[in-house]
Protein backbone atom coordinates (compact mmCIF):
# COMPACT_ATOMS: atom_id res chain seq x y z
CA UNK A 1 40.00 -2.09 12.76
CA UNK A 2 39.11 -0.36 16.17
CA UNK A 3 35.47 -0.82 17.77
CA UNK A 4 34.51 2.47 16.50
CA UNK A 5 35.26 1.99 12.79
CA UNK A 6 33.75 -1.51 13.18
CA UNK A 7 30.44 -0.60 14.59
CA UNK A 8 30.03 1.53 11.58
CA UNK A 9 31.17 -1.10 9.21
CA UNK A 10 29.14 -3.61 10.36
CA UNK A 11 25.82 -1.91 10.30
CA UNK A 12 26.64 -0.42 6.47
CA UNK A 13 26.98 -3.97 6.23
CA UNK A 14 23.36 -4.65 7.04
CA UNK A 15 22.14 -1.44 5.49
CA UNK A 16 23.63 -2.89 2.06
CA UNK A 17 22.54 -6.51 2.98
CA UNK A 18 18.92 -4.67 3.66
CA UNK A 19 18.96 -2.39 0.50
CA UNK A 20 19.62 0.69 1.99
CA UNK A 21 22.30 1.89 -0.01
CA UNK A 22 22.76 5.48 1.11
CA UNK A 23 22.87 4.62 4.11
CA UNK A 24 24.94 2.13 3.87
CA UNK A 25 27.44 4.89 1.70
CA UNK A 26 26.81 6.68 4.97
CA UNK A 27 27.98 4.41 7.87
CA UNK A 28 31.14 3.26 5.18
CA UNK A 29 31.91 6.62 4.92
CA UNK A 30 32.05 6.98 8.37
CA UNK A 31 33.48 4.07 9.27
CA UNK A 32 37.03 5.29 6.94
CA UNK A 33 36.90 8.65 9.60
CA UNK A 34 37.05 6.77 12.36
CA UNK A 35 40.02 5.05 11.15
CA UNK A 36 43.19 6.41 13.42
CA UNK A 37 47.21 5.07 12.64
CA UNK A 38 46.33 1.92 12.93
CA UNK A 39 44.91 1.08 9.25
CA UNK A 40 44.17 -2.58 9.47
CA UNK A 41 40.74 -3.45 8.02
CA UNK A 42 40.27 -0.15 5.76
CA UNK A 43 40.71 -2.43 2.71
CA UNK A 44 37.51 -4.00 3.64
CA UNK A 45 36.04 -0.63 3.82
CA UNK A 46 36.86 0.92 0.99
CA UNK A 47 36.18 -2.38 -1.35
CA UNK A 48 32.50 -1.91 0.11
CA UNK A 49 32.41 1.48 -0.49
CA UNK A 50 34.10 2.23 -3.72
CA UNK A 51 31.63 -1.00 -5.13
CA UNK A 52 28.67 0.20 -3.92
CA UNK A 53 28.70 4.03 -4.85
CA UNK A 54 29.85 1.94 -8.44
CA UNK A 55 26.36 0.10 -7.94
CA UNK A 56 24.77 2.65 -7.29
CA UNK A 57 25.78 5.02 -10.18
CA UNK A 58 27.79 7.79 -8.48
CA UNK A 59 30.89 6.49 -10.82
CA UNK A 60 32.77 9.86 -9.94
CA UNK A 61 32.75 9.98 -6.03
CA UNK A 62 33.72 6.07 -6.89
CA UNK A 63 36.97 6.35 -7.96
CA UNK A 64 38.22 8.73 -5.27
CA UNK A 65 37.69 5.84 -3.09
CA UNK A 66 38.74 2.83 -5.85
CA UNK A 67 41.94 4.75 -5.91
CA UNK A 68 42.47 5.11 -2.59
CA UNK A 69 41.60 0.96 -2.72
CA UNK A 70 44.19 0.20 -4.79
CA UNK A 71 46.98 2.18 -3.67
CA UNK A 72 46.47 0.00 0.07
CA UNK A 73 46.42 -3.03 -2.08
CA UNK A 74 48.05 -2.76 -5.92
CA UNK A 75 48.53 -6.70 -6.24
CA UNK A 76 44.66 -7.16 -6.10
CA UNK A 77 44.23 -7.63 -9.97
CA UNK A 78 40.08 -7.05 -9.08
CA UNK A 79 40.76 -3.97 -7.43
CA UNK A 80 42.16 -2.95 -11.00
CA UNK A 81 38.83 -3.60 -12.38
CA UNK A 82 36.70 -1.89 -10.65
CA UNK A 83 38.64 1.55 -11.69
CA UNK A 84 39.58 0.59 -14.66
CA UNK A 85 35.54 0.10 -15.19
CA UNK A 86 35.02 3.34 -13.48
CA UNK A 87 37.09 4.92 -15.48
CA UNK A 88 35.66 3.51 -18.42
CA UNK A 89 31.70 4.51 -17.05
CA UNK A 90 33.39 8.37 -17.31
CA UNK A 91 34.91 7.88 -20.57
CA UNK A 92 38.41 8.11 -19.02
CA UNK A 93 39.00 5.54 -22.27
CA UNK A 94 43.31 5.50 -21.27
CA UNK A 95 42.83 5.25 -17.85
CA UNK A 96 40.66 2.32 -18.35
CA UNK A 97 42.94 0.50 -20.40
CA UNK A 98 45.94 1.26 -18.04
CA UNK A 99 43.67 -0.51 -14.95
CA UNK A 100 42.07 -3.04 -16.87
CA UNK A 101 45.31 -4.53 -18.36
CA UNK A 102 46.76 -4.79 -15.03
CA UNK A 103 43.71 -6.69 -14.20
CA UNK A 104 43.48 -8.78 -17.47
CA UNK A 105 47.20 -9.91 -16.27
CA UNK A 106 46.25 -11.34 -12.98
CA UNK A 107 43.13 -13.40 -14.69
CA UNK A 108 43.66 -13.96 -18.47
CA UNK A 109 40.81 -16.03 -18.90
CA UNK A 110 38.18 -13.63 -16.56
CA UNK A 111 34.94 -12.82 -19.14
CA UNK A 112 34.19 -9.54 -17.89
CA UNK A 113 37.85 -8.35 -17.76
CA UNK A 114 37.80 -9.37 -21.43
CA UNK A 115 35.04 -7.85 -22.25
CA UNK A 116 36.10 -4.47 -20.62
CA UNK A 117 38.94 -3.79 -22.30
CA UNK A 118 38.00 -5.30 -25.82
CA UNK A 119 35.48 -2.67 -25.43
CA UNK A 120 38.01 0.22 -24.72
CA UNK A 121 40.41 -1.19 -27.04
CA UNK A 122 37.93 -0.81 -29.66
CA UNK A 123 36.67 2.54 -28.27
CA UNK A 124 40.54 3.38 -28.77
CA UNK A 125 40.53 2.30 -32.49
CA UNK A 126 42.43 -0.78 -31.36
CA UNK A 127 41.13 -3.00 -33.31
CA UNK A 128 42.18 -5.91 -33.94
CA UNK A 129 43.62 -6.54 -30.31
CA UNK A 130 39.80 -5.77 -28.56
CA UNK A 131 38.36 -7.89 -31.47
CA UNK A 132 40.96 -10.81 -30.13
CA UNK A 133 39.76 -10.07 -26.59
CA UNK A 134 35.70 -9.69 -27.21
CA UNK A 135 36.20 -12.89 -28.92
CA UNK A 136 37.64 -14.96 -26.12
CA UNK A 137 35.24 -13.15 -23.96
CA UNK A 138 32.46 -14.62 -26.08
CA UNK A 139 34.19 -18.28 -26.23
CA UNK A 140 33.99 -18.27 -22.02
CA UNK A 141 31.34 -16.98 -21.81
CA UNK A 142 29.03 -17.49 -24.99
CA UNK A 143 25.20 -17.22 -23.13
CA UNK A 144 27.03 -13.64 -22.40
CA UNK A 145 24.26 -10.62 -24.32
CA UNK A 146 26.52 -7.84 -23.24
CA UNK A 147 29.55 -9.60 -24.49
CA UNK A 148 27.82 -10.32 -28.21
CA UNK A 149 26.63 -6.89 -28.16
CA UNK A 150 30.28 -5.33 -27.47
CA UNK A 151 31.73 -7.74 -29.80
CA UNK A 152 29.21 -6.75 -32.49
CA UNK A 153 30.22 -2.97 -32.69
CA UNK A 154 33.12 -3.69 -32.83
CA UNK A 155 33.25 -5.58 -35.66
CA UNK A 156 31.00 -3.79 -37.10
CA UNK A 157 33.55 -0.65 -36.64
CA UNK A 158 35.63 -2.76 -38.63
CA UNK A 159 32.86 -3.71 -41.19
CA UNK A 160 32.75 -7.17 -41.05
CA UNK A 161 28.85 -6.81 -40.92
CA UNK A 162 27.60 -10.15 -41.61
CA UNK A 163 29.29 -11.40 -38.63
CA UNK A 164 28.34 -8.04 -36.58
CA UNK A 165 24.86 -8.68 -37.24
CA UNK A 166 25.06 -12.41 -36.28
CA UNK A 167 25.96 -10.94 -33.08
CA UNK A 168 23.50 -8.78 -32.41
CA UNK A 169 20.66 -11.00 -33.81
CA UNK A 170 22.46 -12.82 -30.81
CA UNK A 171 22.20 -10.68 -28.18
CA UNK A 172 18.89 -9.72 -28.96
CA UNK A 173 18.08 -13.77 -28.41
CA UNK A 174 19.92 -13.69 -25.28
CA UNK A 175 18.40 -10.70 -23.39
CA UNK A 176 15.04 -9.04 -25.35
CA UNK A 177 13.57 -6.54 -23.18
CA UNK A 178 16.93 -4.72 -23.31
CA UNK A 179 16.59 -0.91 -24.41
CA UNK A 180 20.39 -0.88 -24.78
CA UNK A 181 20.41 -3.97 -26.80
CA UNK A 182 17.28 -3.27 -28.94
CA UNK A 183 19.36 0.00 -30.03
CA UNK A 184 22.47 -1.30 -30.39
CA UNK A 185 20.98 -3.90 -32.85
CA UNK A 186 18.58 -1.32 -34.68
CA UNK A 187 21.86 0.91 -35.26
CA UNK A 188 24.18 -1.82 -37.06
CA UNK A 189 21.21 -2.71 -39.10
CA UNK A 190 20.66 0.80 -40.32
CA UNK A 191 24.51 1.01 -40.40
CA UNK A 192 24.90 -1.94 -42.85
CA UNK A 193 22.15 -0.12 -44.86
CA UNK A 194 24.18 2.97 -45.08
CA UNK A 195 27.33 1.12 -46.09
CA UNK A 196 25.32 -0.36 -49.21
CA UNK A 197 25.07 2.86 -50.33
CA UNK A 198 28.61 3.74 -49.93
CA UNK A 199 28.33 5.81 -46.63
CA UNK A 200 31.64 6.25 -45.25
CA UNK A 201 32.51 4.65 -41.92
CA UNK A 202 34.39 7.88 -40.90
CA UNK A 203 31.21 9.14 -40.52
CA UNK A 204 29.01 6.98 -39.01
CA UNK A 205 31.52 5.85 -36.12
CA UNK A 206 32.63 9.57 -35.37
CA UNK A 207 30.57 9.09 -31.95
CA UNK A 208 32.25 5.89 -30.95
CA UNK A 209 36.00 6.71 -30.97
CA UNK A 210 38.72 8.26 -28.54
CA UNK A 211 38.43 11.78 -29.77
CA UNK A 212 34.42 11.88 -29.30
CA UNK A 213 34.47 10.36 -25.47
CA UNK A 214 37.26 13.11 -25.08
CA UNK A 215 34.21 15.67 -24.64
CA UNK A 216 31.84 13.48 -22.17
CA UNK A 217 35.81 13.06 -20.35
CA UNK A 218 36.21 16.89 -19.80
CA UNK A 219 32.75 17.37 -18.95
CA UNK A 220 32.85 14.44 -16.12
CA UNK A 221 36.66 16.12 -15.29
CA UNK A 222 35.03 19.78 -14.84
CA UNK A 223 31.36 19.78 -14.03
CA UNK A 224 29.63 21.65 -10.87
CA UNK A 225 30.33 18.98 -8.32
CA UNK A 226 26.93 19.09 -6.78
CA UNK A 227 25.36 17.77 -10.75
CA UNK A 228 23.97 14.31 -9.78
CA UNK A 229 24.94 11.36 -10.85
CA UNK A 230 21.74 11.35 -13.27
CA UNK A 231 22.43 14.57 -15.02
CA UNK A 232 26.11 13.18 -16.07
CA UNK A 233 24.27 9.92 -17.63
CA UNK A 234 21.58 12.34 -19.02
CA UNK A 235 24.69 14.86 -20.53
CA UNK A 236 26.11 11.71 -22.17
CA UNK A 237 22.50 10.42 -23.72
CA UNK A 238 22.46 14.05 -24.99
CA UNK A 239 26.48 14.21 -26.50
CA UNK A 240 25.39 10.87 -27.90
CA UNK A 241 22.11 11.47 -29.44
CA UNK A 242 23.71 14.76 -30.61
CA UNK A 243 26.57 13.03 -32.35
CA UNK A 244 24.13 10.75 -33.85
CA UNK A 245 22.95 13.34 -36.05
CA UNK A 246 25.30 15.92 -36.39
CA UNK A 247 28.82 14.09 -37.40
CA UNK A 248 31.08 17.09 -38.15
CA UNK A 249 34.48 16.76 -37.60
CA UNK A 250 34.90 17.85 -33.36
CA UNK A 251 38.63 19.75 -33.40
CA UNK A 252 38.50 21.58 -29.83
CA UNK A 253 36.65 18.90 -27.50
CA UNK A 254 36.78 21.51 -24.88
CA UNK A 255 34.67 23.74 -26.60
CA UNK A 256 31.79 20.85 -26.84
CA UNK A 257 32.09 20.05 -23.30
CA UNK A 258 31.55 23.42 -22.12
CA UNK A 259 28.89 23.56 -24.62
CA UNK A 260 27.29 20.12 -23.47
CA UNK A 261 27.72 22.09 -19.27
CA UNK A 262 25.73 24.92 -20.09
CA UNK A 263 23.10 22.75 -22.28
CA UNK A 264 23.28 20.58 -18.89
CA UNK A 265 22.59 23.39 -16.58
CA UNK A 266 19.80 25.53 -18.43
CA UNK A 267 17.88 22.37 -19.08
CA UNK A 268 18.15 20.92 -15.67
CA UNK A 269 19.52 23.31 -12.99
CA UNK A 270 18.28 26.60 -14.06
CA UNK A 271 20.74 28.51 -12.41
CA UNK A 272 22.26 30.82 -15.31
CA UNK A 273 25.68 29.40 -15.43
CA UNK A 274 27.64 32.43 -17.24
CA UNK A 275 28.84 31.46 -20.48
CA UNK A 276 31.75 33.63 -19.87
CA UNK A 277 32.79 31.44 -15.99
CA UNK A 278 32.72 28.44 -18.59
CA UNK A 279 35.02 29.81 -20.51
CA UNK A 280 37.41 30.33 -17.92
CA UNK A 281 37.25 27.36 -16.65
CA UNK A 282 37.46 25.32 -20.03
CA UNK A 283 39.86 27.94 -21.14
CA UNK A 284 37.93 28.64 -24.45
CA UNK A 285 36.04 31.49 -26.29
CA UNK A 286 32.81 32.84 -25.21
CA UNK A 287 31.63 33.00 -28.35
CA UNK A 288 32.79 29.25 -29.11
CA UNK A 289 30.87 27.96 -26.59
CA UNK A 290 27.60 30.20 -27.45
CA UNK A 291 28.20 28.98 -31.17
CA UNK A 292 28.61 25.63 -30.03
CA UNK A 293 25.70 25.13 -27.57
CA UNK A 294 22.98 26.71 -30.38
CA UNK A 295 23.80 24.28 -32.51
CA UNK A 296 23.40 21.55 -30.03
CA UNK A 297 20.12 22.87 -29.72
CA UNK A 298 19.11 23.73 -32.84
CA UNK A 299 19.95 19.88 -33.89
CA UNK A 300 18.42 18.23 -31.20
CA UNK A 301 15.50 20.15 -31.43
CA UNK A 302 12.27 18.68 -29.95
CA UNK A 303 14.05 16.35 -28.01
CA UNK A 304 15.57 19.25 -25.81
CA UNK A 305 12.89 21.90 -23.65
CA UNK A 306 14.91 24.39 -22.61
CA UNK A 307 14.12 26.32 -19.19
């Protein structure tokens, strides 16, 4: 690393150390310019930076940089994890799996590489192999509420409820001022209510499979680039809550994630997005996505106040 590109590494490194993440983002960032043939020390670097715009919720400008990380260095199995969780945080569910199996091979027996792809396993309607994971997760890790909670969706998805609710009685022990738990539990609770009365799981579960995180996928894929990092959480708490009560069958993902843009951009950016520039650039119908974005709003109701 030259003196230049150190300077600015070491005082991100205090800027992190202190809390002060963007600038931290700021002096990594320019740290990797002043970088010239001689690359020695950019793994450092990027680790720092890729893990801290991770931490810090801007998952998308994250992998650019994870990428970058593990093409310097493939036979880090961590590096793996850290896209592969990226991925996973943008619903990039075969990606994950492709990054998170390489790191699963260099640590079998690593909890939170367990737990990861379990999760996306399950996510991918692979069953019985994330099941085998989430468990071993949970046997290494057993004080783990983020583990229980994983492991009790999924086997709820498989409807071994009694078991699934164990779990999330469990994680609800473990960690009980979590929002994400507290819902988590209320929704296998109401689910095993629903199968009682013969509810199909088709149904319920339509949210929480490969075809559904296709649409949050495109949307993270094609969005505005300038959308913070809050409004792509917020467009997936909307897809979510959406799918939640609307669980009709979703053939042409691109059509919803165009949809879910425009939704995104009247709500929060005001600008006027065109319908008919969406529809270029998802390659779909104006009229799909008008359709398709009325009746996001017409089910969701209340809980959207559209500008």
């Amino acid at each position: 690393m030259n003196d230049i590109a150190s300077q600015f590494f070491k005082k991100g490194l205090r800027a992190e150390h202190n809390g002060e993440y963007e600038s931290a983002i700021d002096l990594f960032k320019r740290s990797l310019s002043a970088f010239s043939s001689d690359k020695s020390g950019v793994e450092e670097v990027l680790l720092h930076l890729g893990d801290l715009l991770l931490y810090t919720g801007r998952v998308r400008e994250s992998v650019k940089y994870l990428k970058e990380l593990v093409s310097v260095n493939p036979g880090d199995h961590h590096y793996h994890y850290l896209l592969g969780f990226a991925y996973s945080k943008l619903m990039k569910v075969r990606e994950a799996e492709r990054e998170l199996r390489k790191a699963l091979k260099g640590d079998p027996d690593e909890p939170e590489y367990l737990r990861s792809l379990g999760w996306v396993l399950c996510v991918r309607d692979k069953l019985e192999e994330g099941e085998k994971l989430l468990r071993k997760a949970h046997e290494l890790d057993p004080e783990n509420p983020y583990i229980c909670t994983d492991l009790a969706m999924c086997l709820a998805k498989m409807e071994e409820m009694d078991e699934a609710i164990y779990m999330a009685d469990l994680a609800r022990e473990l960690e009980p001022d979590s929002p994400f738990i507290e819902e988590t539990w209320n929704f296998i609770k109401e689910y095993a209510e629903l199968l009682k009365k013969g509810q199909r799981i088709g149904d319920i579960f339509n949210y929480f499979s490969e075809s559904e995180v296709r649409v949050l996928s495109l949307f993270y894929d094609k969005a505005e680039p300038f959308y913070p990092e809050y409004l792509l959480e917020e467009a997936s708490r909307i897809w979510l809550s959406f799918r939640k009560a609307n669980k009709k069958l979703i053939r042409k993902p691109e059509v919803w994630a165009a949809a879910l843009e425009y939704t995104i951009d009247m709500l929060f950016m005001g600008r006027g997005l065109s319908q008919v520039d969406l529809a270029r650039k998802y390659r779909v119908s104006r009229g799909s996505i008008s359709r398709s974005y009325k009746e996001l709003v017409s089910t969701l109701g209340d809980e959207l106040t559209v500008i």
